[in-house]
Structure formats: C-alpha cells, structure tokens
C-alpha atoms as a PDB file:
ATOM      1  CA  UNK A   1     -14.153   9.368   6.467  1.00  0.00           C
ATOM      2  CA  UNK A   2     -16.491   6.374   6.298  1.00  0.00           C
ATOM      3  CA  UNK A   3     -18.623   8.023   3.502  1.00  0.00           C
ATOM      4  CA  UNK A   4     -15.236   9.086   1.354  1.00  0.00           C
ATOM      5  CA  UNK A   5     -14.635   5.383   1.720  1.00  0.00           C
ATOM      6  CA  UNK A   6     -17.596   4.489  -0.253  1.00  0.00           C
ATOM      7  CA  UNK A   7     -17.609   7.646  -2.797  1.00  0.00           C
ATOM      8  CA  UNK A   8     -13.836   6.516  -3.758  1.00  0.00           C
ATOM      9  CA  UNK A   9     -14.759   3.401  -4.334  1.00  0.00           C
ATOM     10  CA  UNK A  10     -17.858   4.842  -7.047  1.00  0.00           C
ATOM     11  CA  UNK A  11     -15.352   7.446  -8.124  1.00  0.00           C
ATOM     12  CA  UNK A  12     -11.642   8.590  -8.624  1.00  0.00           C
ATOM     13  CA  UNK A  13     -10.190  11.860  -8.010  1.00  0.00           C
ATOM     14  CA  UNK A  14     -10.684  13.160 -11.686  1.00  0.00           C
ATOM     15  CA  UNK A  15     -13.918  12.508 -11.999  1.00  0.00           C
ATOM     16  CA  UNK A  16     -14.900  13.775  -8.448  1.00  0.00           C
ATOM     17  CA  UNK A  17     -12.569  17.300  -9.721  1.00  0.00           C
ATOM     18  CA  UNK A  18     -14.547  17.299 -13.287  1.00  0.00           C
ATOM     19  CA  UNK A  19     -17.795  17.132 -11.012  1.00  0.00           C
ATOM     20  CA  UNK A  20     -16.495  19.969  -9.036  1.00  0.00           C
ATOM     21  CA  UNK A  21     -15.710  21.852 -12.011  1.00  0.00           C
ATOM     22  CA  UNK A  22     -18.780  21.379 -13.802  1.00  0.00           C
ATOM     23  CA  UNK A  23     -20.873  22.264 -10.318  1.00  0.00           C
ATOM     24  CA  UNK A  24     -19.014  25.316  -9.710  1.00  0.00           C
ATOM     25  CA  UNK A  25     -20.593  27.141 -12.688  1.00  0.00           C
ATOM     26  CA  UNK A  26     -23.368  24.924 -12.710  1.00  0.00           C
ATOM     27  CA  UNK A  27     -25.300  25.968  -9.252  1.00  0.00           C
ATOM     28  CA  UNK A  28     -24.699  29.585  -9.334  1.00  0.00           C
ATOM     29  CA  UNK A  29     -26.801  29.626 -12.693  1.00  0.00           C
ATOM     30  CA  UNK A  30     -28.991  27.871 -11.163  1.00  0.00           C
ATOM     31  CA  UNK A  31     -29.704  29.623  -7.839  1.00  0.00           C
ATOM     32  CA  UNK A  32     -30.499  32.979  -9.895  1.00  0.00           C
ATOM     33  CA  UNK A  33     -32.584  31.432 -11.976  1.00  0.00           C
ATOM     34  CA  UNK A  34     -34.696  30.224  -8.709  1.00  0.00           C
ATOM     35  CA  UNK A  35     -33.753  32.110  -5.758  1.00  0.00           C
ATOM     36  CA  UNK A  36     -36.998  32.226  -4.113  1.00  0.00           C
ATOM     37  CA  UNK A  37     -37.804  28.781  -3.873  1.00  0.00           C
ATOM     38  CA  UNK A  38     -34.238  27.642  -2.796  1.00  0.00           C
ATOM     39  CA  UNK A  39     -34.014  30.385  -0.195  1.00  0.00           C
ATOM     40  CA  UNK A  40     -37.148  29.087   1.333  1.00  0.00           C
ATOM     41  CA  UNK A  41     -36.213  25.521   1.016  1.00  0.00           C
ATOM     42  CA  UNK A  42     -32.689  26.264   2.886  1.00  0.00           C
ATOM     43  CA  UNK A  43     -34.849  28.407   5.412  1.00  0.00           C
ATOM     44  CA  UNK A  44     -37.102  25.475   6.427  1.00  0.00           C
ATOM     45  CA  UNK A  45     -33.965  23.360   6.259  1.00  0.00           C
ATOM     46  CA  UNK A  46     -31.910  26.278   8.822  1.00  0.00           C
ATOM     47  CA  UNK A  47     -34.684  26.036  11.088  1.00  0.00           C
ATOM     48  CA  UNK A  48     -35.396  22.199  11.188  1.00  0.00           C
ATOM     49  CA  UNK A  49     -31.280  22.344  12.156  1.00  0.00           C
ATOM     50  CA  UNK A  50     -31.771  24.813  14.753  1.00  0.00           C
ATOM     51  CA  UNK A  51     -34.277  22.922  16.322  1.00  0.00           C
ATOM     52  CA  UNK A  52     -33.092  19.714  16.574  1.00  0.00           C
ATOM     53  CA  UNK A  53     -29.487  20.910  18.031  1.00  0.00           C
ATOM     54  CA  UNK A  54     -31.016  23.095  20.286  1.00  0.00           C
ATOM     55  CA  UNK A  55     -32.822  19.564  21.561  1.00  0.00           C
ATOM     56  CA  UNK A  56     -29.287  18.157  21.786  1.00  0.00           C
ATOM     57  CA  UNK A  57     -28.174  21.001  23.671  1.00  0.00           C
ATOM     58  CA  UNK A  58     -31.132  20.984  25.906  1.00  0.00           C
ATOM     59  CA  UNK A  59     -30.197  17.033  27.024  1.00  0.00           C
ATOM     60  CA  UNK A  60     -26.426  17.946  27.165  1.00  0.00           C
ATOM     61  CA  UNK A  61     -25.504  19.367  30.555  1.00  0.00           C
ATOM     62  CA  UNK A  62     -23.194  22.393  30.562  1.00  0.00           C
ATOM     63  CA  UNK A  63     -23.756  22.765  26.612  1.00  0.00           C
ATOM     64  CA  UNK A  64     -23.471  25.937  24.803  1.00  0.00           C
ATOM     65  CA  UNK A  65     -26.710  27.596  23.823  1.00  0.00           C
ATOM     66  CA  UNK A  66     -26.379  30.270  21.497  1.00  0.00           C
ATOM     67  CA  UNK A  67     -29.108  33.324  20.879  1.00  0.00           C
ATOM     68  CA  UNK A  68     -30.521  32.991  17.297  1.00  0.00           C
END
C-alpha cells in the first residue's frame, strides 16, 4: 500500500490502465522473441528466491519447509 501511495501520486488510473493495455500485448511479443534468455534470467531469479526464504524459514521456528 505504501508503494501504490507513491505510483498514484506519478500516475492516475488511466494512464496506469493504458500501461496495462499496452503491456499486455507488449510482453508476450516479447518473451517469444527471447525465450531463452528470459527463462534463464527468471531461473536464476526462482532460485536466488528459494534460497533466501528457505534461510528465513531455517531462523523461523515451527516454519513450513516445503520440498522443491
């Protein structure tokens, strides 16, 4: 809610729907045209994420760990 705070203030609701638009057929294009790269991009990303909450969950007692 804090960050929509500051994006409102830089946009309004039409221009945040016309980006929305836009970006809707925008990416897909996009992600075709370089699949490879952004699939290993979001793969280092997935496991950098992974990692770090399953530090969180190692200094949480009683925390969920789930098999990945």
């Amino acid at each position: 809610m804090w960050l929509l705070t500051y994006v409102g203030a830089l946009f309004n609701g039409l221009t945040l729907l016309l980006m929305a638009v836009v970006s809707m057929f925008t990416l897909p294009v996009v992600y075709v045209k370089h699949q490879a790269q952004v699939d290993q991009y979001l793969g280092l990303v997935r496991t950098h994420i992974n990692t770090v909450v399953a530090k969180i969950q190692a200094k949480i007692p009683g925390a969920k760990r789930h098999a990945e």
